[in-house]
Protein backbone atom coordinates (compact mmCIF):
# COMPACT_ATOMS: atom_id res chain seq x y z
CA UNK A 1 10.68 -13.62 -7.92
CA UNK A 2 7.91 -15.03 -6.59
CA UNK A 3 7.80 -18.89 -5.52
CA UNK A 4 5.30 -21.43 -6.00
CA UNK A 5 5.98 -22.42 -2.60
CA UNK A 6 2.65 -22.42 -0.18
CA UNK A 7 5.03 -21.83 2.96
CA UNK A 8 7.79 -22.27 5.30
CA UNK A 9 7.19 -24.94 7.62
CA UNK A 10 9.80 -25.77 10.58
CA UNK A 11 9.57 -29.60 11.95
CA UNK A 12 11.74 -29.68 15.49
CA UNK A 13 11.73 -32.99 17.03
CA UNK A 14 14.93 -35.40 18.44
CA UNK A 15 13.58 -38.26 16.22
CA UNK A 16 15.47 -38.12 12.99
CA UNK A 17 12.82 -40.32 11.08
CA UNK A 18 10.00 -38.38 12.26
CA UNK A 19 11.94 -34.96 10.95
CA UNK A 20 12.51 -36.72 7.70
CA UNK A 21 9.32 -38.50 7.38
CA UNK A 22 7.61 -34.67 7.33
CA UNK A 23 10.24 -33.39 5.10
CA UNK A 24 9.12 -36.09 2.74
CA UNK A 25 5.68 -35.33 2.64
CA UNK A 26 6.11 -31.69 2.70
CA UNK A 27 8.80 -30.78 0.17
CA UNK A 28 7.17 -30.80 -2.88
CA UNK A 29 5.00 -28.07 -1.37
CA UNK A 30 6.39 -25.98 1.20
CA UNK A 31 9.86 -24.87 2.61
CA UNK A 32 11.28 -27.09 5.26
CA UNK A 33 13.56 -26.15 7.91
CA UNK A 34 14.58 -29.15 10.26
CA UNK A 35 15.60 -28.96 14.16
CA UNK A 36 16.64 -31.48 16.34
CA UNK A 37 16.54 -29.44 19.76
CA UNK A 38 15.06 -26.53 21.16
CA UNK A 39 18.62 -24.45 20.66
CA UNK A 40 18.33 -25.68 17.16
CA UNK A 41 14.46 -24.18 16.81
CA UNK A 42 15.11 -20.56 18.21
CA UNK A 43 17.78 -20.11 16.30
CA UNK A 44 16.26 -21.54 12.90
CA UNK A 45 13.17 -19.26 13.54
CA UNK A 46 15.48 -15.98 14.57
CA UNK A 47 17.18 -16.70 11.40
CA UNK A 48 14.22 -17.32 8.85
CA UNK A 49 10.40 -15.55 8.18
CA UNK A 50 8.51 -19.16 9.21
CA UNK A 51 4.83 -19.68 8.65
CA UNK A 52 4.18 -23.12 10.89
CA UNK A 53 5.82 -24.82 13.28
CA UNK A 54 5.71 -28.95 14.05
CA UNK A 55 6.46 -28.82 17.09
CA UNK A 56 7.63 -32.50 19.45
CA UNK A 57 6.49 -32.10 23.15
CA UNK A 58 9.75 -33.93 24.20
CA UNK A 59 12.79 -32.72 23.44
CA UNK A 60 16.29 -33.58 25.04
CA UNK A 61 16.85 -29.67 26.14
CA UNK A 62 13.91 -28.40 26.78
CA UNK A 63 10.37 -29.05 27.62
CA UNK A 64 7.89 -28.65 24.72
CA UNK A 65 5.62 -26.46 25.97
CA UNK A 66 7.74 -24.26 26.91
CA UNK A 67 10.14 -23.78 24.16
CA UNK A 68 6.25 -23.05 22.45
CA UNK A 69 6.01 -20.22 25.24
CA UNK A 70 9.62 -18.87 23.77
CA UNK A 71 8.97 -19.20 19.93
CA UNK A 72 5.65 -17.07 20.63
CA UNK A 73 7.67 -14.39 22.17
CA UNK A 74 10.25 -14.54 19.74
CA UNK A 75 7.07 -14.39 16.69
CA UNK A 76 3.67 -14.97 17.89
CA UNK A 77 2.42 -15.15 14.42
CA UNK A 78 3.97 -18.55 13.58
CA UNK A 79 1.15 -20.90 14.12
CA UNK A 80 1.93 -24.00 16.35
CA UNK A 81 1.07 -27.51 16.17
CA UNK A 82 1.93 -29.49 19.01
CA UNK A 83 3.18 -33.46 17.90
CA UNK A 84 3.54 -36.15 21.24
CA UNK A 85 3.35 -40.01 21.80
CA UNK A 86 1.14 -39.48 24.94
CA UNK A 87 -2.17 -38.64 24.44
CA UNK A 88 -3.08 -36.26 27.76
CA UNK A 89 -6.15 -33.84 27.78
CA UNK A 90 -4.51 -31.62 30.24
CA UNK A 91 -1.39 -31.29 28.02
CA UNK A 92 -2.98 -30.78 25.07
CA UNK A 93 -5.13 -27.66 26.90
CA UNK A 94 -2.69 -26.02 27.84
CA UNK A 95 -0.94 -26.23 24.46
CA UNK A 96 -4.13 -24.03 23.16
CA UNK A 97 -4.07 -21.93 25.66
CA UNK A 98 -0.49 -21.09 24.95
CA UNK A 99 -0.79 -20.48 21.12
CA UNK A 100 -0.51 -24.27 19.90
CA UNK A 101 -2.97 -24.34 17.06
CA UNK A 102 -3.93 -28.55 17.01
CA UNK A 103 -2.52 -31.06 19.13
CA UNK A 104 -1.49 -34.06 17.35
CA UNK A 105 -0.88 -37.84 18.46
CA UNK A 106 1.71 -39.87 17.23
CA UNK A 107 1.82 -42.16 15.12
CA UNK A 108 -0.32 -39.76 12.94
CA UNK A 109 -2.06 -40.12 9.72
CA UNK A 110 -0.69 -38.17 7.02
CA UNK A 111 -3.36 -37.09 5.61
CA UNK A 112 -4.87 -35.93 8.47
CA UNK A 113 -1.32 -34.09 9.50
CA UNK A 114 -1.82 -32.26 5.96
CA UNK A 115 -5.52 -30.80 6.44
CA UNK A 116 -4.96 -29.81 9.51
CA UNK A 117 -1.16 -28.18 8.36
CA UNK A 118 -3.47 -26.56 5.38
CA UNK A 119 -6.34 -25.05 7.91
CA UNK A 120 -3.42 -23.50 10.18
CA UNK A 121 -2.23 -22.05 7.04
CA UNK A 122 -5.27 -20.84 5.99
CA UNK A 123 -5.91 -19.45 9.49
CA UNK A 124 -2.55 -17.48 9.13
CA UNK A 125 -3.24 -16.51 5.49
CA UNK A 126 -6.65 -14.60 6.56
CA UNK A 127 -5.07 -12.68 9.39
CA UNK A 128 -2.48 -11.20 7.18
CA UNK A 129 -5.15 -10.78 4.50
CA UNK A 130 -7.33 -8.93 6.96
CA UNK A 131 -4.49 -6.58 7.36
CA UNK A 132 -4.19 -5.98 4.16
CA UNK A 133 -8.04 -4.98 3.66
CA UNK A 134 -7.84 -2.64 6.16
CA UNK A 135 -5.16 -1.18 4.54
CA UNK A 136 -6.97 -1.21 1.03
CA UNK A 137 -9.68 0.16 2.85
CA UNK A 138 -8.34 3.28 4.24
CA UNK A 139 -7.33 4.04 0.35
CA UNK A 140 -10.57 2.68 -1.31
CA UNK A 141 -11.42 4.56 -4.38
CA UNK A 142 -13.94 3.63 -6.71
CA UNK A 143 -13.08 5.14 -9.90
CA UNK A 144 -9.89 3.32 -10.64
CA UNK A 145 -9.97 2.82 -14.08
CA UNK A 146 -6.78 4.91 -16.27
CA UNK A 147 -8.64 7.25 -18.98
CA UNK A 148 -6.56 8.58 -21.83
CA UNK A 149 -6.01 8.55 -25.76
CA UNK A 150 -4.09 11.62 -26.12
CA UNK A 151 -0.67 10.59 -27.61
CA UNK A 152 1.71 10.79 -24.46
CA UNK A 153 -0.43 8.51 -22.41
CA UNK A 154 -0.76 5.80 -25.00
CA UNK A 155 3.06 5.77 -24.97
CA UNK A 156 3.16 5.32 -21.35
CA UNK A 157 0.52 2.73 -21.55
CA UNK A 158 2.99 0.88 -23.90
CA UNK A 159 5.58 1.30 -21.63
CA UNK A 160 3.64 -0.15 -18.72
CA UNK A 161 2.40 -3.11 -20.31
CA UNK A 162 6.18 -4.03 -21.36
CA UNK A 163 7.64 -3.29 -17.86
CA UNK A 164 4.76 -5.06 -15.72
CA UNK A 165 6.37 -8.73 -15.98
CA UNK A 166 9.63 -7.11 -14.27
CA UNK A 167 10.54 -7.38 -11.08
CA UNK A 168 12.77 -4.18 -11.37
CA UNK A 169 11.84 -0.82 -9.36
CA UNK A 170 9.71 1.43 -10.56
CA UNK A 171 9.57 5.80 -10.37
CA UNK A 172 6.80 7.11 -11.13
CA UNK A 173 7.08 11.36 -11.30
CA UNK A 174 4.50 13.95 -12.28
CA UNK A 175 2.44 16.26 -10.51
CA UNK A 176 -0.14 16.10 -7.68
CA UNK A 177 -4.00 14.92 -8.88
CA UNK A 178 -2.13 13.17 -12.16
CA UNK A 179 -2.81 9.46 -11.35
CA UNK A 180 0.32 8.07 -10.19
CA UNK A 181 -1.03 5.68 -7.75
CA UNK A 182 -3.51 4.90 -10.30
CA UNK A 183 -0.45 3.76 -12.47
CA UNK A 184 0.98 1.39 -9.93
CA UNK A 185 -2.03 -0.35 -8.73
CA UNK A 186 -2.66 -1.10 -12.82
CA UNK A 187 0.97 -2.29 -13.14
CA UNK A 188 0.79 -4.55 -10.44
CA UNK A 189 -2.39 -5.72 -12.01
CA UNK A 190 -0.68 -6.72 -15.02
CA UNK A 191 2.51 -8.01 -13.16
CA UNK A 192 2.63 -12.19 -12.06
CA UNK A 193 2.25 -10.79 -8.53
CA UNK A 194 -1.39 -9.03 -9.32
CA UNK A 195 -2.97 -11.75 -7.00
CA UNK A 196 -0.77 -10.68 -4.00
CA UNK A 197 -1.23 -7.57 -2.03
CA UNK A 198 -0.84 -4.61 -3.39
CA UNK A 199 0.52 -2.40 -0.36
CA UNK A 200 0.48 1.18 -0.34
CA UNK A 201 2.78 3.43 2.30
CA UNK A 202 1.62 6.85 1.73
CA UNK A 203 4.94 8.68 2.86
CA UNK A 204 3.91 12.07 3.24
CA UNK A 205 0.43 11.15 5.58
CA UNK A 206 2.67 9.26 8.33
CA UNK A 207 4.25 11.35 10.94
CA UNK A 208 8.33 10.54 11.16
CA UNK A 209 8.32 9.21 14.54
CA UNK A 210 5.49 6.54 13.55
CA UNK A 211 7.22 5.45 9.95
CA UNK A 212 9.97 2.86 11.15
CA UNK A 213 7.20 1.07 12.72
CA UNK A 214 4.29 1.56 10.20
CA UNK A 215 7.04 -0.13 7.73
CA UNK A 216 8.73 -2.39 9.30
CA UNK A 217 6.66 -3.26 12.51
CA UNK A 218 7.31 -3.98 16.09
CA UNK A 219 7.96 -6.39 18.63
CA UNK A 220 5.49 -6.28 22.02
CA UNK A 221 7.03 -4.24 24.09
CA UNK A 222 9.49 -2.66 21.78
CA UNK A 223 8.00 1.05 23.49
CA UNK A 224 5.77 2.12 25.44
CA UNK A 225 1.97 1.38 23.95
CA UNK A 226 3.54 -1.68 21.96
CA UNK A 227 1.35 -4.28 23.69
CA UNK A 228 1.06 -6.80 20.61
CA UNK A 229 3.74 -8.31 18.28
CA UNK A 230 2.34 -5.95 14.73
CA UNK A 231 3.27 -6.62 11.54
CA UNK A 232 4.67 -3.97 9.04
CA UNK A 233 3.49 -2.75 5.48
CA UNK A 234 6.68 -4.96 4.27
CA UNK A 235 5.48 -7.75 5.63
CA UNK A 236 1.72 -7.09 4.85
CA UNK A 237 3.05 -7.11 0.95
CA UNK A 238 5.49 -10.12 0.94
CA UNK A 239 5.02 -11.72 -2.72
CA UNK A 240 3.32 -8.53 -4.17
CA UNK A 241 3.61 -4.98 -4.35
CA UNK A 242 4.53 -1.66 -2.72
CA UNK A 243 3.82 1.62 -3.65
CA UNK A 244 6.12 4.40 -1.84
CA UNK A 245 3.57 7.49 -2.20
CA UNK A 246 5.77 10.76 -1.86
CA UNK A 247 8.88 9.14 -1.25
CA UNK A 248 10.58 12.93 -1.57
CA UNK A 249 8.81 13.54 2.17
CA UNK A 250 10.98 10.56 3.60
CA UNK A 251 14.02 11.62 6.27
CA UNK A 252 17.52 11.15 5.21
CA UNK A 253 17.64 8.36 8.25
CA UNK A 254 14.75 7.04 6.90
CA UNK A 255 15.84 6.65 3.14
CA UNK A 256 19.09 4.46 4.61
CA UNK A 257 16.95 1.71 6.34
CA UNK A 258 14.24 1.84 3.30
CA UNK A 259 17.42 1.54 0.88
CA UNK A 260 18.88 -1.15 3.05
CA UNK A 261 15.42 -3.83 3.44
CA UNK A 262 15.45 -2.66 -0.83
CA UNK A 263 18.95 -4.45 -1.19
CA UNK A 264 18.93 -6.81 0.95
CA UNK A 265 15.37 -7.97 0.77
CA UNK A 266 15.40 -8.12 4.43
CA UNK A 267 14.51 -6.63 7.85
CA UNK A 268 14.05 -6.45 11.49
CA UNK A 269 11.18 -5.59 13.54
CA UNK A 270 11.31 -2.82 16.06
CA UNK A 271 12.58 -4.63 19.00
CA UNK A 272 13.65 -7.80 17.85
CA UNK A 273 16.61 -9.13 15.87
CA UNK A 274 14.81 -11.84 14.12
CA UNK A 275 15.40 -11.12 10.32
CA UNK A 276 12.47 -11.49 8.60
CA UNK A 277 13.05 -12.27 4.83
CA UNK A 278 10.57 -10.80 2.09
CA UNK A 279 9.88 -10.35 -1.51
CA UNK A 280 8.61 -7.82 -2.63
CA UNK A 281 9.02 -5.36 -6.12
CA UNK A 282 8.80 -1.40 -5.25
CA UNK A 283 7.07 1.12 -6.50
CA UNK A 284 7.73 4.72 -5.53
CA UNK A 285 6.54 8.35 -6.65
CA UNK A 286 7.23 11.81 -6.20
CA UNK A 287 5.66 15.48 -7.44
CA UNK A 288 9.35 16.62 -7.10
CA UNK A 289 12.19 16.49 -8.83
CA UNK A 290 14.38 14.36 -6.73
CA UNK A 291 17.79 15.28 -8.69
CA UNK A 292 17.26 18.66 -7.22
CA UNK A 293 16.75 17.11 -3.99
CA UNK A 294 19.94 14.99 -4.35
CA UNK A 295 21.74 18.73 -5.07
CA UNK A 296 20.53 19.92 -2.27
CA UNK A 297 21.39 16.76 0.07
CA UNK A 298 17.80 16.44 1.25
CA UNK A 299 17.38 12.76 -1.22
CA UNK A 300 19.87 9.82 -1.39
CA UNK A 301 21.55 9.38 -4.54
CA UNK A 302 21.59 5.96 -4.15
CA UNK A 303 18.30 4.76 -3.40
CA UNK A 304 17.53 7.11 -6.18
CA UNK A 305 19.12 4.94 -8.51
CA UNK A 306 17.80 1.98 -7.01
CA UNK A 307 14.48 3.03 -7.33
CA UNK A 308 14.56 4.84 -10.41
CA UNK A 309 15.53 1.49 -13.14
CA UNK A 310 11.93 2.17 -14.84
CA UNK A 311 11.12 5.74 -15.00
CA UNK A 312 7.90 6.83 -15.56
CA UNK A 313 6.75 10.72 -16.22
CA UNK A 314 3.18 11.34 -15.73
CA UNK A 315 1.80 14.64 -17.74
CA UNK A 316 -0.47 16.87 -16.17
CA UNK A 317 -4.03 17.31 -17.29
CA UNK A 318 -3.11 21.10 -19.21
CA UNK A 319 -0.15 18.83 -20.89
CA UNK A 320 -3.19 16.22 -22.85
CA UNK A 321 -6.37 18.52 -23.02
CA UNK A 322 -7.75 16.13 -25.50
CA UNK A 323 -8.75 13.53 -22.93
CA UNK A 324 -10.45 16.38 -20.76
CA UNK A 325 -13.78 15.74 -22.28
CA UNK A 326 -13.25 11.77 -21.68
CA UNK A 327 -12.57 12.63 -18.35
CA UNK A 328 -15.81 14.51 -17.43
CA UNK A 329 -18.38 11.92 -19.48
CA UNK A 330 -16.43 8.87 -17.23
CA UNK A 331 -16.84 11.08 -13.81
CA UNK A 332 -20.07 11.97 -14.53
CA UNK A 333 -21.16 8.36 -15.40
CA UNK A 334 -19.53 7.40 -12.25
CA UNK A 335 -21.87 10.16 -10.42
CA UNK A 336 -24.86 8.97 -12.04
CA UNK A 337 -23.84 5.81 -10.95
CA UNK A 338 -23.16 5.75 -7.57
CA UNK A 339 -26.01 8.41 -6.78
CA UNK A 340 -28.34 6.47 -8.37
CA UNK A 341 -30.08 9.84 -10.47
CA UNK A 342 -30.10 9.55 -14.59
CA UNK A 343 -26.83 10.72 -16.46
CA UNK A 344 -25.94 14.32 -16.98
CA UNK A 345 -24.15 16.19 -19.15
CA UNK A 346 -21.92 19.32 -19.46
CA UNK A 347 -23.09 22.25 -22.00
CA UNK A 348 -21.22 22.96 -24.55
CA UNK A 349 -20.17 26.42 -23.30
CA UNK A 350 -19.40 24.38 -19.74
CA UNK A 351 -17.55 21.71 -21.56
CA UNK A 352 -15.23 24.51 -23.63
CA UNK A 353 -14.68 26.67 -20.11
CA UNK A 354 -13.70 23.46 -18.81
CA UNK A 355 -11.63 22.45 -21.24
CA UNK A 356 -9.60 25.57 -21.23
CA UNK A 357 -8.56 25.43 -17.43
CA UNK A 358 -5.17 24.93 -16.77
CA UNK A 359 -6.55 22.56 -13.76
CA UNK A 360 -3.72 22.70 -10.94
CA UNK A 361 -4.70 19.86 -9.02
CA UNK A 362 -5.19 17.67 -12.27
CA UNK A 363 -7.17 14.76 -12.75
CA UNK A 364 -8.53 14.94 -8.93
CA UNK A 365 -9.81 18.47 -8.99
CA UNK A 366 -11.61 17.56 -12.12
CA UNK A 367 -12.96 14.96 -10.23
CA UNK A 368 -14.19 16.51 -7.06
CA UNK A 369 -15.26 19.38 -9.37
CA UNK A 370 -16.98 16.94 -11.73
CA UNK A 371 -19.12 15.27 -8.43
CA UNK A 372 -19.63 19.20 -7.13
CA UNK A 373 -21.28 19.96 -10.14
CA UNK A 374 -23.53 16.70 -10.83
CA UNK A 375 -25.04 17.22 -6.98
CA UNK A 376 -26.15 20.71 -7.37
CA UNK A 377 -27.23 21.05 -10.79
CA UNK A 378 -31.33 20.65 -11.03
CA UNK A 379 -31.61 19.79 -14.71
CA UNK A 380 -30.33 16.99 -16.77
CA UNK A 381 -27.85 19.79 -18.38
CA UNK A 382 -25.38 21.39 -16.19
CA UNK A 383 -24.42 24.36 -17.16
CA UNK A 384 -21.64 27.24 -16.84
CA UNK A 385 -23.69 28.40 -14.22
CA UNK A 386 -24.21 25.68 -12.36
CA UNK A 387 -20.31 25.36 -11.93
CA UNK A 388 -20.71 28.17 -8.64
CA UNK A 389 -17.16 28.09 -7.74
CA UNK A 390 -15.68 28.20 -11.85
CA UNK A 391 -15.89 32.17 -12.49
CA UNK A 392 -15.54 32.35 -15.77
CA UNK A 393 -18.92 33.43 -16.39
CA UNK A 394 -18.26 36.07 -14.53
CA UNK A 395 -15.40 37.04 -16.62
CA UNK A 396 -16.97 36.94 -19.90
CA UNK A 397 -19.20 40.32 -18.03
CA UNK A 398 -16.03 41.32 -17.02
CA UNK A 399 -14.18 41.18 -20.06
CA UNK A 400 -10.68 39.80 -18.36
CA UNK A 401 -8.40 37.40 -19.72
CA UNK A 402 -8.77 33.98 -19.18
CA UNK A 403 -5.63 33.67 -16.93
CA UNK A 404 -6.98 36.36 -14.62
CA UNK A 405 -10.67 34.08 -14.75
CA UNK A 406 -8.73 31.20 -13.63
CA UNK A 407 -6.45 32.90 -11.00
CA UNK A 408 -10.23 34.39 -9.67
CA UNK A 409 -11.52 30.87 -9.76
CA UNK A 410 -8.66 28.72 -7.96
CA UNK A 411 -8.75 31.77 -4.86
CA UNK A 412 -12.61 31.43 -4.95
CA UNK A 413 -12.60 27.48 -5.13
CA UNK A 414 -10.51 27.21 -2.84
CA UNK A 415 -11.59 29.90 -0.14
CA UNK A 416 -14.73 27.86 -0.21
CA UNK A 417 -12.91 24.11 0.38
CA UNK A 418 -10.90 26.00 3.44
CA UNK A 419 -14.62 27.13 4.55
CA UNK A 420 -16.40 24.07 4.00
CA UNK A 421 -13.52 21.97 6.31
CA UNK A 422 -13.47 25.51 8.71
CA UNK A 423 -9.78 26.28 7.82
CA UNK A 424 -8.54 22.64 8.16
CA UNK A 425 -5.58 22.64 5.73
CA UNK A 426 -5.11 19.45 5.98
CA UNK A 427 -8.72 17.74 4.72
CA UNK A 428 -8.21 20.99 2.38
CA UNK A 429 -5.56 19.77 0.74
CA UNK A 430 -6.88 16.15 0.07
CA UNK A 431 -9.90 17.32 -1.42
CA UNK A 432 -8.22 19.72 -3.66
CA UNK A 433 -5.97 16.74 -4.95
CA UNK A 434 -2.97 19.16 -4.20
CA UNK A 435 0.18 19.22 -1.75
CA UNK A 436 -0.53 20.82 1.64
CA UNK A 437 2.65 23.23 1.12
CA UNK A 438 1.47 23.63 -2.77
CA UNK A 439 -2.11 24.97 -0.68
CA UNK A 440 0.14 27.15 1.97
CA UNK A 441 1.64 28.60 -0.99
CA UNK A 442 -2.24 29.64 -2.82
CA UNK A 443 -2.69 31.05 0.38
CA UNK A 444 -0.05 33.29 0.74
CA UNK A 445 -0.48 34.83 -2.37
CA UNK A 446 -4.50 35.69 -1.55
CA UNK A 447 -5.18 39.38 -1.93
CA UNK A 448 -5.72 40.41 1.94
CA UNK A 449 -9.89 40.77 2.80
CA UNK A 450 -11.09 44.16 3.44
């Protein structure tokens, strides 16, 4: 669960009233972990995730400075604040320039001591943070808001809001384009961690040779091109959330580390053994059906189970045509919006041909649709016609059946996607809101070109 606790903050000096005096002023609000020598410091930092370190100058085993020089290699993201009797200019310099955050003098004020521990924390808290927004920002989308009345969703709305305040795992299933990250992020808004990060690790986007360290993080000089200590999306999300996107694409090898930093709330950087200790609730999701995958020995049963204590089904768009039309008013509103033009709306005989569409890709085709439309349209009304790449009004001359309009749509749509990106499958697949092998699969089944 998460703590009240601001920190973990690890006093190492020989003086035993100087280790206790801290640990009396800095109980009520952090985590203290005494040490009496410099053995006594590597070791309690190997062993425990540590956000600041008091650190004596003169210790009985080793010098201060350079046990500082040691507990930056073991973690550089500690920070350090040097403590000393002897007030020396040159000392404290080269303290800095080492890593040491403040120098301090003893005897010290305490509440000086505490400012300045708060503004190293602080310092700390921002860096992480500004990982974090980077992360948020590769993901950033604007229209996060959940839009549904049709019967199923209100029961998994019901659902959501009772299974928030749990710390439990989460499984989130349904089909490509039908929210599912959507779901999380508004879970973890309604959980007691919604003002921690909320980390996302988009499984199927990160290569397998990259996803040990994208997760867990690395040590400098773990491999070659690992020139800084960098932290990992567990780490990142300590005290909040994260979201396992396409946690079917995981390796089997992969799933067995993942399950083990699940159980254990606990893991290792890429070339260290320091343990680093977090706390974090899970959310994963997957388009497939991961029992099958089990069968077929390509899933682990048991992190199945581990992550599957809350299950969550997500229908697709055909499965709750009701909130179709709700869908296209808030898209275009958010067109209107962003573009800064007046609102538009769909024509009747647009809105009916769009409610009819079985829409593949779900929610996110409707969207991309939905913007396509509102940016070439000239008048306030768009109409059937206006939707170039939808062909049904082409098959109302034609006089075919709807299923054949939509199969003539989805090769037309997304002919013109592959020609807009020239024939990147990839980007293709994003914008369509679909798997890349669900779009090798379309493609396949093209009629050849004369």
């Amino acid at each position: 669960m998460v703590t009240d606790k601001q920190g973990t903050i690890l006093v190492v000096d020989d003086e035993n009233g100087i280790r206790q005096s801290f640990k009396m002023v800095l109980k009520d609000n952090y985590h203290v972990l005494l040490a009496e020598t410099g053995k006594e410091a590597i070791e309690a930092l190997t062993q425990n995730t540590v956000d600041l370190i008091l650190l004596d100058i003169l210790l009985p085993d080793v010098n201060g400075l350079d046990l500082l020089q040691k507990l930056k290699a073991i973690d550089p993201h500690p920070e350090v604040i040097m403590v000393t009797a002897v007030k020396d200019v040159q000392t404290a310099v080269r303290a800095i320039k080492l890593g040491a955050y403040e120098y301090i003098i003893k005897p010290f004020i305490v509440d000086e001591v505490i400012n300045i521990i708060k503004r190293a924390l602080e310092k700390r808290s921002l860096i992480k943070e500004l990982a974090y927004l980077r992360n948020e920002l590769e993901r950033y989308h604007p229209s996060e808001e959940i839009i549904g009345q049709d019967e199923r969703m209100m029961k998994i709305f019901e659902i959501i809001s009772t299974i928030a305040g749990s710390d439990s795992a989460i499984l989130i299933q349904g089909e490509s384009g039908t929210g599912k990250e959507l779901f999380a992020r508004a879970i973890h808004k309604l959980s007691p961690r919604q003002h921690q990060p909320f980390v996302v690790l988009a499984c199927a986007a990160i290569p397998p040779t990259l996803m040990e360290s994208t997760l867990f993080g690395y040590h400098k000089g773990a491999f070659t091109g690992a020139v800084r200590t960098t932290l990992g999306k567990l780490e990142i999300a300590n005290k909040g959330t994260v979201f396992l996107d396409d946690i079917d694409t995981l390796d089997i090898s992969m799933q067995a580390k993942l399950l083990r930093a699940i159980q254990e709330k606990e893991f290792e950087r890429i070339g260290s053994t320091k343990v680093i200790k977090v706390d974090i609730r899970f959310i994963a999701s997957s388009n497939k059906d991961l029992r099958e995958l089990i069968g077929s020995g390509r899933f682990r049963e048991d992190l199945f189970y581990r992550l599957n204590v809350f299950p969550i089904h997500l229908p697709p768009l055909r499965g709750r045509r009701k909130d179709i039309p709700l869908l296209l008013d808030h898209f275009l509103g958010l067109n209107a919006k962003r573009s800064g033009k007046p609102l538009k709306k769909f024509s009747s005989e647009a809105a009916e041909a769009l409610a009819a569409y079985d829409w593949p890709g779900n929610v996110r085709e409707l969207q991309n649709l939905v913007e396509r439309s509102f940016t070439i349209s000239k008048g306030p009304e768009i109409q059937l016609s206006d939707i170039s790449t939808f062909s049904i009004a082409k098959a109302k001359i034609k006089g075919v059946t709807l299923k054949e309009a939509v199969d003539d749509f989805e090769q037309q749509y997304i002919q013109e996607v592959l020609d807009s990106v020239d024939g990147n499958r990839k980007k293709a697949s994003e914008i369509l809101g679909i798997h890349r092998n669900t779009l090798l699969s379309k493609i396949n089944i093209f009629p050849e070109k004369p």
